[in-house]
C-alpha atoms as a PDB file:
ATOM      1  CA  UNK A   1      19.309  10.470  20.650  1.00  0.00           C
ATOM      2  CA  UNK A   2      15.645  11.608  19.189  1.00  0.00           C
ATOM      3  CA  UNK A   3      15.957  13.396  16.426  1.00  0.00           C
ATOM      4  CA  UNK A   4      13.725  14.701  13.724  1.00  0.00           C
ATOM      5  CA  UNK A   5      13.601  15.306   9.948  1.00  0.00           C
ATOM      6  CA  UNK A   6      11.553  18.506   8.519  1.00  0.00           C
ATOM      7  CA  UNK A   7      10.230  18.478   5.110  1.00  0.00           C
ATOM      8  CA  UNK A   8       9.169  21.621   3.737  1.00  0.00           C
ATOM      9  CA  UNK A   9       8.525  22.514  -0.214  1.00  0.00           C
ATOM     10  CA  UNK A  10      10.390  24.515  -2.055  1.00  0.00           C
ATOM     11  CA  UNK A  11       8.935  23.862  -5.740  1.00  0.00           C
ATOM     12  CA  UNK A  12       7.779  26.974  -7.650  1.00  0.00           C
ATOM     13  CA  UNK A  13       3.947  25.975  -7.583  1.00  0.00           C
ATOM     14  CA  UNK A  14       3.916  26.626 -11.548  1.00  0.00           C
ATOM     15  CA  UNK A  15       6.809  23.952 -11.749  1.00  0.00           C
ATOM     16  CA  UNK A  16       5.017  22.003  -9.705  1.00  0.00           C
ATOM     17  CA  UNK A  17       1.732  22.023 -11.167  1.00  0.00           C
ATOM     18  CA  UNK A  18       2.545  21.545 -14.833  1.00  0.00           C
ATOM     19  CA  UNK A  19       4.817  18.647 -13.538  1.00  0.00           C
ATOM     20  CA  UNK A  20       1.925  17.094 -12.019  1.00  0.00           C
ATOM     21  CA  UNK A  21      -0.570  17.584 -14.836  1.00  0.00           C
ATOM     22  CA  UNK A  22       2.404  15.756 -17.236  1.00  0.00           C
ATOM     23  CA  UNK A  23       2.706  13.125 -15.103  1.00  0.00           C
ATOM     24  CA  UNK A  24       6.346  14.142 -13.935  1.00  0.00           C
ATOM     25  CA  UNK A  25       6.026  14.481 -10.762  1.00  0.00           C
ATOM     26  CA  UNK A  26       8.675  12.170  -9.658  1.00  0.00           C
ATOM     27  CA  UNK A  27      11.365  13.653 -11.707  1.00  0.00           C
ATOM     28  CA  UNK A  28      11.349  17.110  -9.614  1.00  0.00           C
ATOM     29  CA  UNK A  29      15.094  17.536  -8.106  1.00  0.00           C
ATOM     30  CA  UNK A  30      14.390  16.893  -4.554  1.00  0.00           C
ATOM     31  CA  UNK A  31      17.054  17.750  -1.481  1.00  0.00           C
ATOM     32  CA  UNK A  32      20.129  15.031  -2.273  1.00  0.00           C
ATOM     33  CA  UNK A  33      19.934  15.962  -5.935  1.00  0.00           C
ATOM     34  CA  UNK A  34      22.767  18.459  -7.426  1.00  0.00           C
ATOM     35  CA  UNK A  35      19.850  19.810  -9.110  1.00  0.00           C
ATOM     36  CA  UNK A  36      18.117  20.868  -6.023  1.00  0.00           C
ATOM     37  CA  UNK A  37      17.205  24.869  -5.778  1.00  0.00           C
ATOM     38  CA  UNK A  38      14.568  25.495  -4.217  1.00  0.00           C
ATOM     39  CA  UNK A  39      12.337  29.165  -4.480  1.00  0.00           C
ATOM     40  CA  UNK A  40      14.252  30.956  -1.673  1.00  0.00           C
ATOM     41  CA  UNK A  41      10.596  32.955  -0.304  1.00  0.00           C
ATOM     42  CA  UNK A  42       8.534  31.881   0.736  1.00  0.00           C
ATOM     43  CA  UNK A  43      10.570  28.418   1.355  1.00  0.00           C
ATOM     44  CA  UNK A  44      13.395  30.125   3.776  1.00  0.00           C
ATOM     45  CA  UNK A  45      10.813  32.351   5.966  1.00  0.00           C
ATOM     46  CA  UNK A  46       8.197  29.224   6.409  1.00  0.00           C
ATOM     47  CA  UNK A  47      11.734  27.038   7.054  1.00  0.00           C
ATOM     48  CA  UNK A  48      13.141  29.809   9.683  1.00  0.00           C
ATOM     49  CA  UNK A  49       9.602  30.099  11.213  1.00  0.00           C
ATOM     50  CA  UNK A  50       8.673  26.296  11.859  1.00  0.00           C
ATOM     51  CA  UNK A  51      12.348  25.962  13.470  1.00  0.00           C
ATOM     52  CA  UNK A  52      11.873  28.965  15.669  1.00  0.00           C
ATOM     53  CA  UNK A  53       8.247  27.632  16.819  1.00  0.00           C
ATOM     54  CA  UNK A  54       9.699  23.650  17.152  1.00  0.00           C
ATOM     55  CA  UNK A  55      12.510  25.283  19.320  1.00  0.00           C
ATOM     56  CA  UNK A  56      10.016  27.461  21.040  1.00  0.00           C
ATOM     57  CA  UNK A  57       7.671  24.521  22.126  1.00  0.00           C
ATOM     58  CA  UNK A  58      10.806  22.374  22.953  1.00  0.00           C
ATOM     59  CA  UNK A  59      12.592  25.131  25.413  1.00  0.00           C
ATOM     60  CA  UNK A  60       9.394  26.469  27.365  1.00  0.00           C
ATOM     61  CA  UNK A  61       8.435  22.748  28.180  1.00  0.00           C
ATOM     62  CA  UNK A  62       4.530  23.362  27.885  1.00  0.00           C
ATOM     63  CA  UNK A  63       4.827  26.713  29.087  1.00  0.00           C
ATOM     64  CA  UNK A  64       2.769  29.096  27.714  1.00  0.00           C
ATOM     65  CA  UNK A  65       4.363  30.429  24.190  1.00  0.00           C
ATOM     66  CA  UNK A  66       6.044  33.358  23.848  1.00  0.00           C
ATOM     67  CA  UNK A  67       6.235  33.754  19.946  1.00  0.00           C
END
């Protein structure tokens, strides 16, 4: 069965940026870690609204889109 795994940020951009400019980068909690929380906006509308569009394209077949 296809399926299909969506990645989508949810690092403060501060946290993210002085993480990066320390070289940390790879110590960032990511989804499997206990420690994972990401911001909760803009992370859940941009998660909500690339679901609704994926679903969108997938159920109208190349119909025109109605979102």
């Amino acid at each position: 069965m296809p399926c299909t795994y969506w990645g989508i940020g949810g690092t403060d951009p501060e946290v993210y940026r002085r993480a990066q400019e320390e070289g940390r980068l790879g110590e960032l909690p990511v989804n499997d870690s206990p420690a994972f929380a990401p911001v909760v906006q803009p992370t859940l509308d941009t998660g909500v609204s690339t679901l609704v569009t994926a679903a969108m394209a997938w159920l109208t077949k190349g119909e025109p889109s109605a979102v």
